[in-house]
N, C-alpha and C. Protein backbone atom coordinates (compact mmCIF):
# COMPACT_ATOMS: atom_id res chain seq x y z
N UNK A 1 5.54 8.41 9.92
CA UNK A 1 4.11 8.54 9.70
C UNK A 1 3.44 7.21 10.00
N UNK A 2 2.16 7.31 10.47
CA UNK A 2 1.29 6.08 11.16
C UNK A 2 0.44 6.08 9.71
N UNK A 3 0.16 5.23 9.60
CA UNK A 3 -1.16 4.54 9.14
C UNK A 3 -1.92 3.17 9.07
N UNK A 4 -3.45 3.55 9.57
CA UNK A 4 -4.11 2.40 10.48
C UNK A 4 -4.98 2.48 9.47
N UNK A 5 -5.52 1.15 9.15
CA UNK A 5 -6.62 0.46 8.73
C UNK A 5 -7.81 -0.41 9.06
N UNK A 6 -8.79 -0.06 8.63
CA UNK A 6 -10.06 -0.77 9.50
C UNK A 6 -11.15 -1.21 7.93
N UNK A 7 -11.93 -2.23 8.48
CA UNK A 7 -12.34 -2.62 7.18
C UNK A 7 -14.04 -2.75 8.11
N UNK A 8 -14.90 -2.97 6.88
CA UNK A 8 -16.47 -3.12 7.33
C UNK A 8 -17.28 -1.97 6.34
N UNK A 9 -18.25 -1.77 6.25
CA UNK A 9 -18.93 -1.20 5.18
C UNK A 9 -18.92 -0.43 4.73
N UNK A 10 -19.07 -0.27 3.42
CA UNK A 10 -18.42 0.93 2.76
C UNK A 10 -19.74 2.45 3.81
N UNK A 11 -20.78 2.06 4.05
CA UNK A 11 -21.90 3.23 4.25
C UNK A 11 -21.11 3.37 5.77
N UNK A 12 -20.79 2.44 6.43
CA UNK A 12 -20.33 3.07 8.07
C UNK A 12 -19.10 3.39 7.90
N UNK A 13 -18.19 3.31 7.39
CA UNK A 13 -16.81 3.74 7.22
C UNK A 13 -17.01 5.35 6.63
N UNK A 14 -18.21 5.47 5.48
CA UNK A 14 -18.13 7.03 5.01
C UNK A 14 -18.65 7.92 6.65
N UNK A 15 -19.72 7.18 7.53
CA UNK A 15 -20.19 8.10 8.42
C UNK A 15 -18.83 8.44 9.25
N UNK A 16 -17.84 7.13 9.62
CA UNK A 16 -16.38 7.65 10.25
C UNK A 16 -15.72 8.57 10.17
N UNK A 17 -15.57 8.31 8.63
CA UNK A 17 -14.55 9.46 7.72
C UNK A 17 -15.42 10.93 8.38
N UNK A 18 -16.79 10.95 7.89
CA UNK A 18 -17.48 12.56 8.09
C UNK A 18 -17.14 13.00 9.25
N UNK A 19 -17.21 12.08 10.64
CA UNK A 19 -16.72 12.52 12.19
C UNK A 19 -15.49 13.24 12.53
N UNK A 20 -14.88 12.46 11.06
CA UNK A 20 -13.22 13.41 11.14
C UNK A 20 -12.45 13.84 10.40
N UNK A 21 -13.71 14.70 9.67
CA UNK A 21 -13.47 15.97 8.59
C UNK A 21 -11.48 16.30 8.49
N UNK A 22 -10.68 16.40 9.62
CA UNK A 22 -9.51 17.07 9.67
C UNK A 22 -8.73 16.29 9.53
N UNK A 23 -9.16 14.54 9.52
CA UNK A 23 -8.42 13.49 9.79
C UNK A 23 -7.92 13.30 8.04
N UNK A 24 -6.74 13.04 7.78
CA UNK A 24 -6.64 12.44 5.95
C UNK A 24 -6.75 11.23 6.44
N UNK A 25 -7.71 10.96 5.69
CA UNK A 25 -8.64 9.49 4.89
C UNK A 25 -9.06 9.45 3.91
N UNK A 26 -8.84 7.74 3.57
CA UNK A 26 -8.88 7.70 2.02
C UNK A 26 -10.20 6.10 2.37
N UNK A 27 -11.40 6.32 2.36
CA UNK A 27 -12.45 5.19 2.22
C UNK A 27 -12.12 4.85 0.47
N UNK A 28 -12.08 3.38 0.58
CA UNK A 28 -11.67 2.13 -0.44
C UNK A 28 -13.00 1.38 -0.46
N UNK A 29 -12.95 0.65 -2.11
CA UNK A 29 -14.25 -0.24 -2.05
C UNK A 29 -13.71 -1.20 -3.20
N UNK A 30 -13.60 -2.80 -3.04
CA UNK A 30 -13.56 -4.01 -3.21
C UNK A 30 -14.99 -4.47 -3.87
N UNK A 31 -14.39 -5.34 -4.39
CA UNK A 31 -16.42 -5.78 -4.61
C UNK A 31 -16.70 -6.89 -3.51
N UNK A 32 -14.99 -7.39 -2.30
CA UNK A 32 -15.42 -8.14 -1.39
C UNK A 32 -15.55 -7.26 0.00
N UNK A 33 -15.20 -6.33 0.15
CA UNK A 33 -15.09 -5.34 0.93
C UNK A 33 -14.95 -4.04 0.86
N UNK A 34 -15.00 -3.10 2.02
CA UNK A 34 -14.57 -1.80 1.99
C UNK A 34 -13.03 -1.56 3.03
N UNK A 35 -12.85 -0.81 2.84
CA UNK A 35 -11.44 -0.47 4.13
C UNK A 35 -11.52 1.00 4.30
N UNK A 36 -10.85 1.52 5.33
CA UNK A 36 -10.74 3.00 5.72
C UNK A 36 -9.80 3.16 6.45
N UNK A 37 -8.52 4.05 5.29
CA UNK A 37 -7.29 4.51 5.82
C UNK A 37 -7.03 5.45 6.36
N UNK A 38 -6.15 5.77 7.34
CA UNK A 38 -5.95 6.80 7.75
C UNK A 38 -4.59 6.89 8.10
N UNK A 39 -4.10 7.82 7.75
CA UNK A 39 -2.55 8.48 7.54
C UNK A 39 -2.60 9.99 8.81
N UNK A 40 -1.44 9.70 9.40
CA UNK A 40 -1.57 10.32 10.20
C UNK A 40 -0.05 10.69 11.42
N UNK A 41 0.22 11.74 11.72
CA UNK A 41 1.48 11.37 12.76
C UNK A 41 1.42 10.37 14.30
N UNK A 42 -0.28 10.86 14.48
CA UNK A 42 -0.44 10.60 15.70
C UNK A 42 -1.16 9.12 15.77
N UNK A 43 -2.22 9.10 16.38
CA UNK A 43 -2.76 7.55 17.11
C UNK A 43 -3.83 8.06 16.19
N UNK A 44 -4.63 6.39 15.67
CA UNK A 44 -5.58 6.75 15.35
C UNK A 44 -7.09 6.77 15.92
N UNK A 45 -7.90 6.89 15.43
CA UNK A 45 -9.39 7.34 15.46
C UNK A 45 -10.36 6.15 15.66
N UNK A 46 -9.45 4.77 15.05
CA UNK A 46 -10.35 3.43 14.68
C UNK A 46 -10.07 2.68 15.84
N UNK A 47 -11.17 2.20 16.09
CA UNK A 47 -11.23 1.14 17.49
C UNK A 47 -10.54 -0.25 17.40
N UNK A 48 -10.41 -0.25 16.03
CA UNK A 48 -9.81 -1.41 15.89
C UNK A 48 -9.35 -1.48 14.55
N UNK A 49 -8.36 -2.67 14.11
CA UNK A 49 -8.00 -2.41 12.62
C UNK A 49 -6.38 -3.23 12.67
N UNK A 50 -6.11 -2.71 11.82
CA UNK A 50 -4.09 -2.94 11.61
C UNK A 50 -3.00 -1.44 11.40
N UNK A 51 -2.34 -1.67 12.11
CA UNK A 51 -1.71 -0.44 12.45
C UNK A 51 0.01 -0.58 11.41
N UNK A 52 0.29 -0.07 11.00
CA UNK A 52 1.45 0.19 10.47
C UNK A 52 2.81 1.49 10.36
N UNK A 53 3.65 1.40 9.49
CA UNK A 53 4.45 2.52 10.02
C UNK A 53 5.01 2.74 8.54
N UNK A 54 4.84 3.74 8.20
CA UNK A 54 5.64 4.08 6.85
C UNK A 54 6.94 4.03 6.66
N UNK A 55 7.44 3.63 5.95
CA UNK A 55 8.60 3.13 6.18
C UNK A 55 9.35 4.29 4.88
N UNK A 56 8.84 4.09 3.98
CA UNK A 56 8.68 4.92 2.50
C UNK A 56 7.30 5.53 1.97
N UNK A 57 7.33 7.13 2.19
CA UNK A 57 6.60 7.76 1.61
C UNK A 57 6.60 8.64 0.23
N UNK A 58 5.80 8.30 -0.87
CA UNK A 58 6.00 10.01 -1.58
C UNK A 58 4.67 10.07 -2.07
N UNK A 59 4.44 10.98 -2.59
CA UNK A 59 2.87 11.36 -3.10
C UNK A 59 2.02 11.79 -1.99
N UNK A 60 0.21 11.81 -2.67
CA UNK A 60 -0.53 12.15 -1.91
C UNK A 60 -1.69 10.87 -1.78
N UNK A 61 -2.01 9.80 -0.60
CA UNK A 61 -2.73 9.32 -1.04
C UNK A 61 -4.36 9.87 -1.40
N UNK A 62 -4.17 10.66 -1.07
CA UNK A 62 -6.22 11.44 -1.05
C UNK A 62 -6.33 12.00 -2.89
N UNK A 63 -5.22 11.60 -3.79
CA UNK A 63 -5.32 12.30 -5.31
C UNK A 63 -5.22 11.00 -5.90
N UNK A 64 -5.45 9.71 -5.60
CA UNK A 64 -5.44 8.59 -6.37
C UNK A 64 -7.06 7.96 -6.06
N UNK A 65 -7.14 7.18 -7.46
CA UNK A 65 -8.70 6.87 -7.75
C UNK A 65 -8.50 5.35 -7.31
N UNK A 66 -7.74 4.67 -7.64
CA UNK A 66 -7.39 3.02 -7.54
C UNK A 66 -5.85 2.66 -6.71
N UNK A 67 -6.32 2.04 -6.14
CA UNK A 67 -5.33 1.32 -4.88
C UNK A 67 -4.86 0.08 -5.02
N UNK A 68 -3.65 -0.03 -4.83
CA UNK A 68 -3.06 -1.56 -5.42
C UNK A 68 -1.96 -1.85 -3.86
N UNK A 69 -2.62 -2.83 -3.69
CA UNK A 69 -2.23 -2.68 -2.12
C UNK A 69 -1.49 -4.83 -2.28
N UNK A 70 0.00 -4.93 -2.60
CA UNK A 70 0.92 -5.99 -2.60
C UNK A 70 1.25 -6.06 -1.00
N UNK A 71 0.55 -7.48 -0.57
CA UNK A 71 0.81 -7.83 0.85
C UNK A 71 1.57 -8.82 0.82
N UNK A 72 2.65 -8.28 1.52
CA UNK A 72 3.83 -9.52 1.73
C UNK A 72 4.26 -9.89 2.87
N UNK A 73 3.85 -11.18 3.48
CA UNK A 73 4.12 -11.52 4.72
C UNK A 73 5.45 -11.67 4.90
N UNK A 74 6.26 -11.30 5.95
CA UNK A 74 7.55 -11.54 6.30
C UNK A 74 8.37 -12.09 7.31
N UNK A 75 9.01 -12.66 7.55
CA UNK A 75 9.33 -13.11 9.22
C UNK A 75 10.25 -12.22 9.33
N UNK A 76 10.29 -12.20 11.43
CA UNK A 76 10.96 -11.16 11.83
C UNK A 76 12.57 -11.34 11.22
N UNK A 77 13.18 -12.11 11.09
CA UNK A 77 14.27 -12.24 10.61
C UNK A 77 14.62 -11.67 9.83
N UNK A 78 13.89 -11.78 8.75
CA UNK A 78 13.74 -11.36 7.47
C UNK A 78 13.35 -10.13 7.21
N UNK A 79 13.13 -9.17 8.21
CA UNK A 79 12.48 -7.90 7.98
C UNK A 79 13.73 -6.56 7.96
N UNK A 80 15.15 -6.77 8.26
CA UNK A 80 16.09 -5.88 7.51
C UNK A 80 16.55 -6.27 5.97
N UNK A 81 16.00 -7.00 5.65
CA UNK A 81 16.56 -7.69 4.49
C UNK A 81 15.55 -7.22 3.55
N UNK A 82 14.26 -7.48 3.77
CA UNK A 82 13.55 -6.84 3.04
C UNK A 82 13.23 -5.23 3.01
N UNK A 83 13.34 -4.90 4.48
CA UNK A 83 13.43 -2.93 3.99
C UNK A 83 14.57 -2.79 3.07
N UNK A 84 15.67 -3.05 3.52
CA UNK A 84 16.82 -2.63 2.91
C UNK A 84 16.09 -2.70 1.09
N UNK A 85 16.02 -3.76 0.85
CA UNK A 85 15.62 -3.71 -0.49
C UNK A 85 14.65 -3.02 -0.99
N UNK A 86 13.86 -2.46 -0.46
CA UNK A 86 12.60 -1.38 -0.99
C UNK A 86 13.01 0.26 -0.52
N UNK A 87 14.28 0.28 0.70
CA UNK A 87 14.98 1.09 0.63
C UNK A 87 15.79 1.80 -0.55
N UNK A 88 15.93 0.86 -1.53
CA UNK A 88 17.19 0.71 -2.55
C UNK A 88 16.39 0.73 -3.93
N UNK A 89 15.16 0.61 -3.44
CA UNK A 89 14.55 1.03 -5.10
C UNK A 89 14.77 1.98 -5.68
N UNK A 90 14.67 2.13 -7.12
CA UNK A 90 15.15 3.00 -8.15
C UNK A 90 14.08 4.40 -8.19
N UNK A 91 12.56 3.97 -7.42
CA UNK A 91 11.61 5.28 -7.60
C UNK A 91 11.38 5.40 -8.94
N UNK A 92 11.43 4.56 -9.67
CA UNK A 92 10.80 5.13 -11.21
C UNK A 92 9.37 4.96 -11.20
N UNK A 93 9.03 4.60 -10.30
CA UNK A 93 7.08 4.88 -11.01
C UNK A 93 6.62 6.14 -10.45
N UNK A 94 7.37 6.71 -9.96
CA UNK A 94 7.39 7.80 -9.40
C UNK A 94 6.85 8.70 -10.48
N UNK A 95 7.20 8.70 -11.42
CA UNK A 95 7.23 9.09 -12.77
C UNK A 95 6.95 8.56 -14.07
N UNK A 96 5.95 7.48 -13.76
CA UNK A 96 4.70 7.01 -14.43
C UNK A 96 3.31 7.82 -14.66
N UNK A 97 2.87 8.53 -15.63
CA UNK A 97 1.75 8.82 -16.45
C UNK A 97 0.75 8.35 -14.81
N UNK A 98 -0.04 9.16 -14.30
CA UNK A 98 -1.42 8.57 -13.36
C UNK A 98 -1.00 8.60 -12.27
N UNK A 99 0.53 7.96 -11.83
CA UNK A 99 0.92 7.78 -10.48
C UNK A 99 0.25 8.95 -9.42
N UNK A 100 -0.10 8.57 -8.53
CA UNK A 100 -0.12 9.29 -7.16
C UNK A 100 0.20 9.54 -5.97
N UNK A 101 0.75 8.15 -5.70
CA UNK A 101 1.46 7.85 -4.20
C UNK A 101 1.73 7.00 -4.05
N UNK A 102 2.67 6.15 -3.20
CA UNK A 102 3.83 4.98 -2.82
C UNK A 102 3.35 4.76 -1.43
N UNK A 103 3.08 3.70 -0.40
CA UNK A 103 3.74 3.66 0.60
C UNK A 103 4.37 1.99 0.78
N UNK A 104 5.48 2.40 1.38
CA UNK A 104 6.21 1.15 2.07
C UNK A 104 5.47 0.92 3.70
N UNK A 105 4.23 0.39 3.61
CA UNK A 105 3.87 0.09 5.10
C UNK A 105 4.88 -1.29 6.11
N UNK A 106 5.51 -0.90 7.27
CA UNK A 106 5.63 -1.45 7.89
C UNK A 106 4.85 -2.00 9.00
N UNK A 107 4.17 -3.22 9.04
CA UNK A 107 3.17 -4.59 10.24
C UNK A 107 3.78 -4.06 11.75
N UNK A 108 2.78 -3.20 12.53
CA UNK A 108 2.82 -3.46 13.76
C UNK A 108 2.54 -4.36 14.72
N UNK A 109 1.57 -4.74 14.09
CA UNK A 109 0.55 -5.68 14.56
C UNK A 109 0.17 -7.19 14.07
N UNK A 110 1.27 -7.21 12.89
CA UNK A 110 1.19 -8.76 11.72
C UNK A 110 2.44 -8.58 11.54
N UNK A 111 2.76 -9.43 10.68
CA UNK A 111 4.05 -10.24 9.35
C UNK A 111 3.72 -9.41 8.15
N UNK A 112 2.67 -8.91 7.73
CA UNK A 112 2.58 -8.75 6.67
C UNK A 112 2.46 -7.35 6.14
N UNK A 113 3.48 -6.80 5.52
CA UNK A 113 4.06 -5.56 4.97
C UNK A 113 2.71 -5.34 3.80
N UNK A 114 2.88 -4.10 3.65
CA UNK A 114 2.11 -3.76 2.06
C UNK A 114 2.90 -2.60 1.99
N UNK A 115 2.46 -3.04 0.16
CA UNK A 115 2.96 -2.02 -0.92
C UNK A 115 2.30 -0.98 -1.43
N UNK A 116 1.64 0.02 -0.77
CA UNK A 116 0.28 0.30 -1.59
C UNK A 116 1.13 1.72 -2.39
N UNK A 117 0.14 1.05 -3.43
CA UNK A 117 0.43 2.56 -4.69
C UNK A 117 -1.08 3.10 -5.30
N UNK A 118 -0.96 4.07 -5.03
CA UNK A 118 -2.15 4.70 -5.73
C UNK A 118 -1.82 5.32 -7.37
N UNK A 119 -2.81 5.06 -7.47
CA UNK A 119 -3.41 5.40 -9.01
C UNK A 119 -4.39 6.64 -9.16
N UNK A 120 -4.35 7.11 -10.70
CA UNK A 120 -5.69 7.98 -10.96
C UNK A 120 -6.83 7.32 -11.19
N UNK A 121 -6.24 6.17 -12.29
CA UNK A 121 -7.42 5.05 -12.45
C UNK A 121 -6.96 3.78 -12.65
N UNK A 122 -7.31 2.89 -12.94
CA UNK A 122 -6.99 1.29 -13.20
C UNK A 122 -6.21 1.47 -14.30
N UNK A 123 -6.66 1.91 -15.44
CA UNK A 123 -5.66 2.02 -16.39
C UNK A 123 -4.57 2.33 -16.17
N UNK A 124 -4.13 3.17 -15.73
CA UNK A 124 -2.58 3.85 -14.98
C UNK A 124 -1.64 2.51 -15.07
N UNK A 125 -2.13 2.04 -13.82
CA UNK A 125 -1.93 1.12 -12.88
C UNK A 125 -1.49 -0.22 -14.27
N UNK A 126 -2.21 -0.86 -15.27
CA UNK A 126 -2.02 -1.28 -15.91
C UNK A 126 -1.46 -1.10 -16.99
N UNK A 127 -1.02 0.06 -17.36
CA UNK A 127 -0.09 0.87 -18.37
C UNK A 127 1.36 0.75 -17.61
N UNK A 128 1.31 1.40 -15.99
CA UNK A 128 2.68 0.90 -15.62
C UNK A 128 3.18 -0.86 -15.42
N UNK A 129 2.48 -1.34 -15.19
CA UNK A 129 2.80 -2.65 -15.50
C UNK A 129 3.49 -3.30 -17.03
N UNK A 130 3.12 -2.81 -18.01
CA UNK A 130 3.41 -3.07 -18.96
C UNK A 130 4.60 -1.67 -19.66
N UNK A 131 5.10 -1.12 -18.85
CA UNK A 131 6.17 -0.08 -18.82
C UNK A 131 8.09 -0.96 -18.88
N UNK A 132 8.53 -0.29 -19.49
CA UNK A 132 9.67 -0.17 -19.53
C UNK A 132 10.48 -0.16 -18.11
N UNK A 133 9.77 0.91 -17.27
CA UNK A 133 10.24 1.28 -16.24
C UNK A 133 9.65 0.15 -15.02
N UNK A 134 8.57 -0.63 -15.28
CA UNK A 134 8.20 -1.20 -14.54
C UNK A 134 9.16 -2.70 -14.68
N UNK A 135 9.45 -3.10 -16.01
CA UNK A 135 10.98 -3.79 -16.27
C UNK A 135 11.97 -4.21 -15.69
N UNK A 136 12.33 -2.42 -15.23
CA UNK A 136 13.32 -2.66 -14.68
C UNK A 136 12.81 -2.03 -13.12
N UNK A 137 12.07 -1.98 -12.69
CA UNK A 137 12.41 -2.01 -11.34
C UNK A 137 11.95 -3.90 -10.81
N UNK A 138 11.60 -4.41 -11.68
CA UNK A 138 11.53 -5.83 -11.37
C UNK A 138 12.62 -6.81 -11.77
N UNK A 139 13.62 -6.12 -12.32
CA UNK A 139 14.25 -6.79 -13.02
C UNK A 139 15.29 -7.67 -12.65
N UNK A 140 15.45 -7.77 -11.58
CA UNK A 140 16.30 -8.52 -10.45
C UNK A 140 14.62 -10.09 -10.25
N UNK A 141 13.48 -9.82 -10.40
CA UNK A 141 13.17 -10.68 -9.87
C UNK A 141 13.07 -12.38 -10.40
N UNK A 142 13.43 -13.50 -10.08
CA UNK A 142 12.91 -14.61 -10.26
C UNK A 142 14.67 -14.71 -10.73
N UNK A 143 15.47 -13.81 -10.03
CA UNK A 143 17.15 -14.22 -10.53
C UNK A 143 17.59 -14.14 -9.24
N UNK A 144 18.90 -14.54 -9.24
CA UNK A 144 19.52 -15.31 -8.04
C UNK A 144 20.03 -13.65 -6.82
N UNK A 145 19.72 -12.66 -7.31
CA UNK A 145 19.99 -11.61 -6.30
C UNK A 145 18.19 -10.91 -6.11
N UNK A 146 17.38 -11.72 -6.73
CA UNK A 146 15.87 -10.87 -6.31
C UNK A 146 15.43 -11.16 -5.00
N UNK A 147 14.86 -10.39 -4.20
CA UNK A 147 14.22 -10.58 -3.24
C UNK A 147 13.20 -11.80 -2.73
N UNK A 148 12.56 -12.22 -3.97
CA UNK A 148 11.81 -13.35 -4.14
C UNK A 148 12.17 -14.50 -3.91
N UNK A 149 13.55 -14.63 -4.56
CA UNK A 149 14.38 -15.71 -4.90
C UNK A 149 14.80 -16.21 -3.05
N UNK A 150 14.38 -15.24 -1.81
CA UNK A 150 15.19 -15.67 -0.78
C UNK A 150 13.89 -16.19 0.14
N UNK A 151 13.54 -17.21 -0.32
CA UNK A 151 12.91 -17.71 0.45
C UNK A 151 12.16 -17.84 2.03
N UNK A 152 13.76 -18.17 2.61
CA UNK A 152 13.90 -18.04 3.94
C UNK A 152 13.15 -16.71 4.91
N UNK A 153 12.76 -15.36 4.22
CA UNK A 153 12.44 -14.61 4.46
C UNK A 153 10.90 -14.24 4.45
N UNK A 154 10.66 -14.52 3.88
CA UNK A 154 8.75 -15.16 3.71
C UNK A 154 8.02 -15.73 4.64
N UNK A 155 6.94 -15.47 5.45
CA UNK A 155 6.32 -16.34 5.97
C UNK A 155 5.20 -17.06 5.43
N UNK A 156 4.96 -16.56 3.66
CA UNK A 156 4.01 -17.49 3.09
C UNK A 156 3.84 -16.78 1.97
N UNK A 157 2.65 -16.52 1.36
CA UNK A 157 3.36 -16.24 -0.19
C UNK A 157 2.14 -14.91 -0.78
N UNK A 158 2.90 -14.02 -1.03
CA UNK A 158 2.58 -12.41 -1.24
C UNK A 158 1.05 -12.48 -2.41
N UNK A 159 0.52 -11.56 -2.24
CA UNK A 159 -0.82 -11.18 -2.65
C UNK A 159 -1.39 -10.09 -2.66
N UNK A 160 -2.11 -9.66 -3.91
CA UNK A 160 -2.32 -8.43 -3.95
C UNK A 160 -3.89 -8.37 -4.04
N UNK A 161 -4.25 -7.08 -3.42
CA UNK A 161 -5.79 -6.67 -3.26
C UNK A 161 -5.84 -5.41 -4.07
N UNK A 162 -7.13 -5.21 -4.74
CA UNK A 162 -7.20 -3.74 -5.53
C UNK A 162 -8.44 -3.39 -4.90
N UNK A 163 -8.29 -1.54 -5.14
CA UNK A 163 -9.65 -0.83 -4.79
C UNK A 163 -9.54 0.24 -5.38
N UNK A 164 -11.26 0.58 -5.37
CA UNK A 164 -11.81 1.79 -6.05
C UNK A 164 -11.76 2.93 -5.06
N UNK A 165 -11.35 3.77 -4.97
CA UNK A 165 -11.66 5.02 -4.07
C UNK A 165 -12.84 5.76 -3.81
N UNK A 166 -13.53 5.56 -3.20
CA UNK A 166 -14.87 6.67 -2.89
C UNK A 166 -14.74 7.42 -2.44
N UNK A 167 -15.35 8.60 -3.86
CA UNK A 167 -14.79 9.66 -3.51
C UNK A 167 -16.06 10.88 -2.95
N UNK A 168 -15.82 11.93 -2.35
CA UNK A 168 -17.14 12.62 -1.89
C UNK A 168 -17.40 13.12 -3.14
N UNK A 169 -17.82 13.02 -4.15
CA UNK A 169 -18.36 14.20 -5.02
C UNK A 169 -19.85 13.49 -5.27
């Protein structure tokens, strides 16, 4: 599965989305920006943007209210080392209270991977954080077998962006 991203105002991104009623899109809003995703098998619709490749899918993103989108730059070297490990996750938020959807985006076009998980609402999102289950799927990190811990694989240092979903109602 493809999915491309394009960013610029939240009012011209909704007229996009309307052009392509059949297209799944999910328009996002930042209080520094907007973005407009699109999930899809084929090529996309946006003239321009960042293109990626799912690497890991589950859920639906069009049933989540809040977007938590962990960007982690990677060097090419470093990029079986890090699927493998998000390959090998345990899937427990899968089955977190709110959850809605996962993707493992793979950088066509950059270094820099994202994590995006959708939510119903912010709360969710902050309830799994403070989870048991969220514990342990971190629980390797900042120890000598975590992903973090390997430096060499990084091209600079991971960051996360959140958004509100705009929704048509």
């Amino acid at each position: 599965m493809n999915v491309f991203v394009t960013f610029g105002t939240a009012d011209y991104l909704q007229k996009v989305k309307e052009q392509y009623p059949a297209e799944k899109m999910v328009l996002m809003q930042s209080p520094n920006n907007a973005l407009l995703l699109h999930e899809t098998e084929g090529k996309t619709v946006f003239n321009q943007g960042k293109y990626y490749e799912a690497i890991n899918a589950v859920g639906d993103i069009q049933h989540g209210g809040f977007a938590v989108l962990n960007n982690i730059p990677v060097r090419d070297e470093g990029r079986p080392i890090f699927e493998y490990q998000f390959n090998q996750r345990a899937g427990l938020i899968e089955k977190e209270p709110g959850f809605a959807a996962i993707r493992v985006l793979r950088p066509m076009d950059s270094d820099t991977y994202v994590i995006l998980t959708m939510w119903d609402k912010e709360n969710s999102f902050k309830n799994w954080q403070q989870s048991k289950a969220y514990e342990k799927a971190h629980q390797k990190r900042e120890t000598s077998e975590g992903i973090d811990q390997q430096k060499s694989i990084f091209s600079g240092p991971s960051y996360v962006t959140t958004y509100r979903v705009i929704s048509e109602e």
